[in-house]
PDB file of N, CA and C in Angstrom:
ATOM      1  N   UNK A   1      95.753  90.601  72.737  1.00  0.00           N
ATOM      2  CA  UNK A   1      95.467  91.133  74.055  1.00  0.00           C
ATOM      3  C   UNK A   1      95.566  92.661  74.041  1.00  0.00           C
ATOM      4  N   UNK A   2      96.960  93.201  73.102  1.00  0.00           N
ATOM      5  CA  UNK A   2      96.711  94.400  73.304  1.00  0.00           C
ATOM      6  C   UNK A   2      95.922  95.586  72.404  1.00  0.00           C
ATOM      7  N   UNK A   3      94.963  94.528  71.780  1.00  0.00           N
ATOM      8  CA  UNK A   3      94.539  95.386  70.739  1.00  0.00           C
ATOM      9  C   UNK A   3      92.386  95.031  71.706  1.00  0.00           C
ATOM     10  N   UNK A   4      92.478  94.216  72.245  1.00  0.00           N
ATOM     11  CA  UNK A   4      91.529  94.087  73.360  1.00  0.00           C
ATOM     12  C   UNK A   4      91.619  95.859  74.271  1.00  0.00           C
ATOM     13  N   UNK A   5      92.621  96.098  74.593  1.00  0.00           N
ATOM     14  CA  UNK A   5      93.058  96.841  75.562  1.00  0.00           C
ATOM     15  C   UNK A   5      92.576  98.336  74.892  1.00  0.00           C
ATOM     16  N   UNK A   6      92.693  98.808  73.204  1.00  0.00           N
ATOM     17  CA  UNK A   6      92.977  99.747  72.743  1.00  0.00           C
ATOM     18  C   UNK A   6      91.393 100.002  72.408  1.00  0.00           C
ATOM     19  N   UNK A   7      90.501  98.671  72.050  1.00  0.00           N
ATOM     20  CA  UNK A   7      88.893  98.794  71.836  1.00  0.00           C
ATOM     21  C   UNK A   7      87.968  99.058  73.122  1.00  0.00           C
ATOM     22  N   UNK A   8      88.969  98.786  74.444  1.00  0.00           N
ATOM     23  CA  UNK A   8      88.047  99.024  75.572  1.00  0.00           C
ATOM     24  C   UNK A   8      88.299  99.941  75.990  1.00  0.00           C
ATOM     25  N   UNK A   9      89.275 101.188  74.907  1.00  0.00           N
ATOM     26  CA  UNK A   9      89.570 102.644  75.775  1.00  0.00           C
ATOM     27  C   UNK A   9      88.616 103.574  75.821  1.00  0.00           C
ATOM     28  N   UNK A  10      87.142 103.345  74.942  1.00  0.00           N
ATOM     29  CA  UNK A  10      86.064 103.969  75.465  1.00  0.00           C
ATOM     30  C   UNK A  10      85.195 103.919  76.569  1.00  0.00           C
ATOM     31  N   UNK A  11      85.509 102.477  77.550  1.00  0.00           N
ATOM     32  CA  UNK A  11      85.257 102.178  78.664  1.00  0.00           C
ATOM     33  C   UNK A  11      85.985 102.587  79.514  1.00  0.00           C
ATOM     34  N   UNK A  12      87.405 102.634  79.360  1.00  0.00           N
ATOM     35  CA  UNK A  12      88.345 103.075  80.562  1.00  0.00           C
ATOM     36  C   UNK A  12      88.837 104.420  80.128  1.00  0.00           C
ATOM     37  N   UNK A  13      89.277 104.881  81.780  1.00  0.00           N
ATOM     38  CA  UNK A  13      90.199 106.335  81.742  1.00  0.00           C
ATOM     39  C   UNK A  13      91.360 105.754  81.315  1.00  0.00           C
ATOM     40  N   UNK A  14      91.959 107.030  80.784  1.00  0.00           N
ATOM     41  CA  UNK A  14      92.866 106.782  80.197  1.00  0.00           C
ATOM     42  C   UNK A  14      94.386 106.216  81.562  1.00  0.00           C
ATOM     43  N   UNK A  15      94.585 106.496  82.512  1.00  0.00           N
ATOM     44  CA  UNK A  15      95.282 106.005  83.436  1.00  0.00           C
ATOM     45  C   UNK A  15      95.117 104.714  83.803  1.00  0.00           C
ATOM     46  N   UNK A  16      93.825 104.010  83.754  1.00  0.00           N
ATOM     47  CA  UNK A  16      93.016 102.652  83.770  1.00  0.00           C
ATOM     48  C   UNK A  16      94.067 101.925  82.752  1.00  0.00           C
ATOM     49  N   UNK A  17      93.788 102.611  81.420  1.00  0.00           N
ATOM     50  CA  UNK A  17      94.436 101.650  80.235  1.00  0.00           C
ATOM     51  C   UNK A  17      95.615 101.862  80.349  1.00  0.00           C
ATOM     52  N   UNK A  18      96.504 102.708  80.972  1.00  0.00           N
ATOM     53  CA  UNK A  18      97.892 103.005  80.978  1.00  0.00           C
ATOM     54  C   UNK A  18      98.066 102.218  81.720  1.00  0.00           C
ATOM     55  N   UNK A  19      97.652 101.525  82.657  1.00  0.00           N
ATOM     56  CA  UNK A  19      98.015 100.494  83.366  1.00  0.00           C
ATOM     57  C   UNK A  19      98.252  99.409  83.383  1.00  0.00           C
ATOM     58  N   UNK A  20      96.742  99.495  82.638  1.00  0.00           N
ATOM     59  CA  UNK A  20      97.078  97.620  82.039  1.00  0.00           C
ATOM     60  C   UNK A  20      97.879  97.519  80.997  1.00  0.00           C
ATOM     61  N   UNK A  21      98.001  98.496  80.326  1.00  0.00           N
ATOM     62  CA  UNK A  21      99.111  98.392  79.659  1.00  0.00           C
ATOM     63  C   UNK A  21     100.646  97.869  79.916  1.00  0.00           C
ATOM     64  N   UNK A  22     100.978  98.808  80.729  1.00  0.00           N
ATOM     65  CA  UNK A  22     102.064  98.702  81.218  1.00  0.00           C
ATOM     66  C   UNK A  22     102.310  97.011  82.399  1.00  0.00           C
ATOM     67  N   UNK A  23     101.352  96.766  83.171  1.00  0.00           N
ATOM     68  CA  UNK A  23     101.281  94.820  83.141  1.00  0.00           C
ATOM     69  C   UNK A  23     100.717  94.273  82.279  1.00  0.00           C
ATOM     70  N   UNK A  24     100.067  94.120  80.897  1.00  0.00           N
ATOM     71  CA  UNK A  24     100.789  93.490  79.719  1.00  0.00           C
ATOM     72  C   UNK A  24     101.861  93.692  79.108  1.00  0.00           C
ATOM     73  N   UNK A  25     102.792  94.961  78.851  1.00  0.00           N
ATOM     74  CA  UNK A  25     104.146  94.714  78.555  1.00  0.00           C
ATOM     75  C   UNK A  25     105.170  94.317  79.408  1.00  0.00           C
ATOM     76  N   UNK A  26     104.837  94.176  80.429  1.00  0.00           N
ATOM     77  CA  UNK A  26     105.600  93.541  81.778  1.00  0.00           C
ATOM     78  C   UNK A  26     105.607  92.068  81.860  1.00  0.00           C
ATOM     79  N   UNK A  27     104.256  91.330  81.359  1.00  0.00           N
ATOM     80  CA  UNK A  27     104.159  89.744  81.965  1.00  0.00           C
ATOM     81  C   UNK A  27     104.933  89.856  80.337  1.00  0.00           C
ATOM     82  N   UNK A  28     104.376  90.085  79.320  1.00  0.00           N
ATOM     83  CA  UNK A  28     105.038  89.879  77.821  1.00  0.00           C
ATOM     84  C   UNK A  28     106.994  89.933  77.477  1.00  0.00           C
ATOM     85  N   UNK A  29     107.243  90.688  78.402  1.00  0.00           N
ATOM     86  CA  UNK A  29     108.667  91.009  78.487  1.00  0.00           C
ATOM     87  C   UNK A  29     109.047  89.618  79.502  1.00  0.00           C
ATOM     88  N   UNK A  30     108.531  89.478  80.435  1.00  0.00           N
ATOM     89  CA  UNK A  30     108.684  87.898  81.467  1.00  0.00           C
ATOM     90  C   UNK A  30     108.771  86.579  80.281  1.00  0.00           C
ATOM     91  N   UNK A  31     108.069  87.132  79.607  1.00  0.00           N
ATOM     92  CA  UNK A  31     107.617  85.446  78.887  1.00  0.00           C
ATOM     93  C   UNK A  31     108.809  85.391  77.694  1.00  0.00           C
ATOM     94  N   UNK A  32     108.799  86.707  77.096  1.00  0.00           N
ATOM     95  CA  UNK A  32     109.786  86.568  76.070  1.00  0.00           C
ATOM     96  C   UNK A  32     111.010  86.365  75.984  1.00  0.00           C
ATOM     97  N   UNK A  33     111.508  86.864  77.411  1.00  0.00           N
ATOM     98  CA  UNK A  33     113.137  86.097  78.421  1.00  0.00           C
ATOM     99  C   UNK A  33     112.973  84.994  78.727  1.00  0.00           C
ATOM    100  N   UNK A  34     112.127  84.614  79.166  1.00  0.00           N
ATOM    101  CA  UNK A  34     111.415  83.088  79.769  1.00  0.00           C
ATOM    102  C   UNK A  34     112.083  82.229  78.616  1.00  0.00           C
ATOM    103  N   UNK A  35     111.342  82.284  77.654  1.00  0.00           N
ATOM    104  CA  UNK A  35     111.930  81.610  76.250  1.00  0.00           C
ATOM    105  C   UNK A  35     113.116  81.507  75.251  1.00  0.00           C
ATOM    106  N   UNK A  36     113.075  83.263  75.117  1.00  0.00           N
ATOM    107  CA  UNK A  36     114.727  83.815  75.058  1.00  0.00           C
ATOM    108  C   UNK A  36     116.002  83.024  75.623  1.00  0.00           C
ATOM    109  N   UNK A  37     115.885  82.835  76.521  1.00  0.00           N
ATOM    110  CA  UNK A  37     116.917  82.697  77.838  1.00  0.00           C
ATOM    111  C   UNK A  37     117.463  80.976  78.274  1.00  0.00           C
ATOM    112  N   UNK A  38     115.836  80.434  77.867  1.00  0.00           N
ATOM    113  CA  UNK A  38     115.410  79.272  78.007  1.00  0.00           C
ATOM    114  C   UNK A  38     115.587  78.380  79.323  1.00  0.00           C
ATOM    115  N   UNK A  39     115.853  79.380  80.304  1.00  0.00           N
ATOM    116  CA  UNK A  39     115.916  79.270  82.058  1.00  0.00           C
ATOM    117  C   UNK A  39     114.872  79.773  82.331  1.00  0.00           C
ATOM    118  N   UNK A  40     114.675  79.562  83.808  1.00  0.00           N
ATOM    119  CA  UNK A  40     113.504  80.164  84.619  1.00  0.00           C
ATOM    120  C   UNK A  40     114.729  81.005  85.026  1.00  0.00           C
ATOM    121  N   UNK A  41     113.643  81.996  85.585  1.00  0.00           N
ATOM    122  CA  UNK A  41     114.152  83.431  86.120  1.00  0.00           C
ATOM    123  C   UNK A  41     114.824  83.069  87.371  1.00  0.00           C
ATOM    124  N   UNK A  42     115.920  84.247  87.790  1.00  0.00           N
ATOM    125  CA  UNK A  42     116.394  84.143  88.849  1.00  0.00           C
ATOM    126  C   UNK A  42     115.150  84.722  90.597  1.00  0.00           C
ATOM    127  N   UNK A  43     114.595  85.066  89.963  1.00  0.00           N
ATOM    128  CA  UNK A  43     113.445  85.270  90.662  1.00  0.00           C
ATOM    129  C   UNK A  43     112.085  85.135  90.325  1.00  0.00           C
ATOM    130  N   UNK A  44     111.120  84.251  91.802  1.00  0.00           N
ATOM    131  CA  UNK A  44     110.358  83.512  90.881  1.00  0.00           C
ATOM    132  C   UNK A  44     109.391  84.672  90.651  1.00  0.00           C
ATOM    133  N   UNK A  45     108.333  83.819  89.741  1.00  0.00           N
ATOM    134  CA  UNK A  45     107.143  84.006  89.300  1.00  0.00           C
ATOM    135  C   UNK A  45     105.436  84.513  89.785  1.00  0.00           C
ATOM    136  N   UNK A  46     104.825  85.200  90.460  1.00  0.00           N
ATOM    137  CA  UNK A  46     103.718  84.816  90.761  1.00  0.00           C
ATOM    138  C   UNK A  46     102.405  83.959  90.425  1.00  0.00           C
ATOM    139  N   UNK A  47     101.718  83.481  91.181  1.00  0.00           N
ATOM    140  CA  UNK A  47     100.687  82.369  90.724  1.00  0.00           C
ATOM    141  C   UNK A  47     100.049  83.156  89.437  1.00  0.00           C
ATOM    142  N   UNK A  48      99.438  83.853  89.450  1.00  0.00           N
ATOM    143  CA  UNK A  48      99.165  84.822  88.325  1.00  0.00           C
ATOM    144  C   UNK A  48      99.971  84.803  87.263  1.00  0.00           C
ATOM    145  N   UNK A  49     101.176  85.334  87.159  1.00  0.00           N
ATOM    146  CA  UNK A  49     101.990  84.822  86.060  1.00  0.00           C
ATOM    147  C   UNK A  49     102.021  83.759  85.178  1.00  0.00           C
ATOM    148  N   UNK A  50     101.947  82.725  86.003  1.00  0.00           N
ATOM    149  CA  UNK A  50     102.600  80.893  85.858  1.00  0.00           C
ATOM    150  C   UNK A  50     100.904  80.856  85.452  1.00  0.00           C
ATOM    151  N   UNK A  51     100.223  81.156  85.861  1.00  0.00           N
ATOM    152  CA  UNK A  51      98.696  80.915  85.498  1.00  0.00           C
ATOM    153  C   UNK A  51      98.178  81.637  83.546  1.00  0.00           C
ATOM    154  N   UNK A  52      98.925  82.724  83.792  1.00  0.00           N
ATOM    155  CA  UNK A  52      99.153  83.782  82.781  1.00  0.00           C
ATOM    156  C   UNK A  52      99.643  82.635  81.237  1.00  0.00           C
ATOM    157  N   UNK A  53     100.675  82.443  81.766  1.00  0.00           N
ATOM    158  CA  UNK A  53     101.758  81.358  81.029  1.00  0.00           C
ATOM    159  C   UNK A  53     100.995  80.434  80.121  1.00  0.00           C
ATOM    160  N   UNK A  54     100.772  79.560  81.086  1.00  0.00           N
ATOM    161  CA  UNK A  54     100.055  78.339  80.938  1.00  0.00           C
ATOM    162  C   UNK A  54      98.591  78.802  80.058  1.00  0.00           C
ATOM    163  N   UNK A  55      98.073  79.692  80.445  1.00  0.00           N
ATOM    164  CA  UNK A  55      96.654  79.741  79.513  1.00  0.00           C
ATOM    165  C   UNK A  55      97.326  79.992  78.081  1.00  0.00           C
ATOM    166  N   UNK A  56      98.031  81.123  77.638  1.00  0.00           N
ATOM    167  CA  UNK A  56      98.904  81.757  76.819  1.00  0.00           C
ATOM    168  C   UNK A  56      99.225  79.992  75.809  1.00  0.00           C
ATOM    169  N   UNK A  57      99.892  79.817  76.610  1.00  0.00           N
ATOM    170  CA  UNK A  57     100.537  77.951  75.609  1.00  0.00           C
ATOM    171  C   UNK A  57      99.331  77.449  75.545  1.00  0.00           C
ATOM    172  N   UNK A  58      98.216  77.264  76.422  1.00  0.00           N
ATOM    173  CA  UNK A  58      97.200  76.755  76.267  1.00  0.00           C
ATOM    174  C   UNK A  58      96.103  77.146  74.674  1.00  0.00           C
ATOM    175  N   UNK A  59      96.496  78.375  74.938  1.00  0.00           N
ATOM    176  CA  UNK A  59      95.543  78.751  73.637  1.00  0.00           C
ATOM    177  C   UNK A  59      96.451  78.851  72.407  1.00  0.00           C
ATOM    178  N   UNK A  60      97.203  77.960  72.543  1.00  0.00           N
ATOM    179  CA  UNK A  60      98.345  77.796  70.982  1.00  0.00           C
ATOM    180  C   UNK A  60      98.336  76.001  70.826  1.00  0.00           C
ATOM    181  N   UNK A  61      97.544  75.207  71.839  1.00  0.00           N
ATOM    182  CA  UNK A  61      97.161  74.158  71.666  1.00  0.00           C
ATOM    183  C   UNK A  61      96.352  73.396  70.352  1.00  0.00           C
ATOM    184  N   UNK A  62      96.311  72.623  69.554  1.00  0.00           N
ATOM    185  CA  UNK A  62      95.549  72.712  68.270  1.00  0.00           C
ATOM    186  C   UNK A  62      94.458  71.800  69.015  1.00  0.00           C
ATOM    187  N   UNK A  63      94.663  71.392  69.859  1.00  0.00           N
ATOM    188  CA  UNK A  63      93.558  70.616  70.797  1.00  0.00           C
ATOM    189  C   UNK A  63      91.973  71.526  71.181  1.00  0.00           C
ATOM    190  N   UNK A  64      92.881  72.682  71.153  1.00  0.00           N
ATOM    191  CA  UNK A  64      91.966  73.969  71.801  1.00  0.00           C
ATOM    192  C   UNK A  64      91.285  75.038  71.031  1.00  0.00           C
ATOM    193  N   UNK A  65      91.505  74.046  69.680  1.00  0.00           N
ATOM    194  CA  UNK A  65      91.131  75.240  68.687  1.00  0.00           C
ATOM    195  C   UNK A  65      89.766  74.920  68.430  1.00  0.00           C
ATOM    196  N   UNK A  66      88.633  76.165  68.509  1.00  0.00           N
ATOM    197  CA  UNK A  66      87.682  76.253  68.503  1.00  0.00           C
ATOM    198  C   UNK A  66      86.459  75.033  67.360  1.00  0.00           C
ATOM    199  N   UNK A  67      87.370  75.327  66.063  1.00  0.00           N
ATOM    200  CA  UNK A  67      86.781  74.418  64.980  1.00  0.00           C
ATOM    201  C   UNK A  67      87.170  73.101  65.201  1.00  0.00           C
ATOM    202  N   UNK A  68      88.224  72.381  66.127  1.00  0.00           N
ATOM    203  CA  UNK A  68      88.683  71.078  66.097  1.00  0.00           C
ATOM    204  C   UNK A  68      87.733  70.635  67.472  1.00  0.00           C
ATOM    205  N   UNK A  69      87.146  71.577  68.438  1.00  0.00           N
ATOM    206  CA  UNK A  69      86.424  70.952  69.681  1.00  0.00           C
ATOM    207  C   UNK A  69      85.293  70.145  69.613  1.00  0.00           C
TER     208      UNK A  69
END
């Protein structure tokens, strides 16, 4: 994802990519406590997030792997 982010910096200003930057190291830091921790957070999640999540595990599925479809 974040190497997506670093090939589309000829499309974006640089404040654009500083951004998304900074909410991909934000949901990435969520997920890695998420697991870390092995609790849900003391505060929840947004649909976005939990949506975030779920695709994320989704595409570590061997169900979902391109050559097995």
């Amino acid at each position: 994802m974040l190497q997506s982010l670093s090939h589309a910096s000829g499309l974006l200003q640089s404040n654009y990519r500083a951004q998304g930057q900074q909410a991909l190291n934000h949901q990435q830091a969520a997920v890695q406590q998420l697991l870390s921790q092995r609790q849900l957070p003391p505060r929840g999640w947004s649909e976005l997030q939990i949506r975030a999540l779920m695709t994320e595990i989704a595409l570590m599925d061997s169900n979902n792997f391109t050559g097995t479809i």
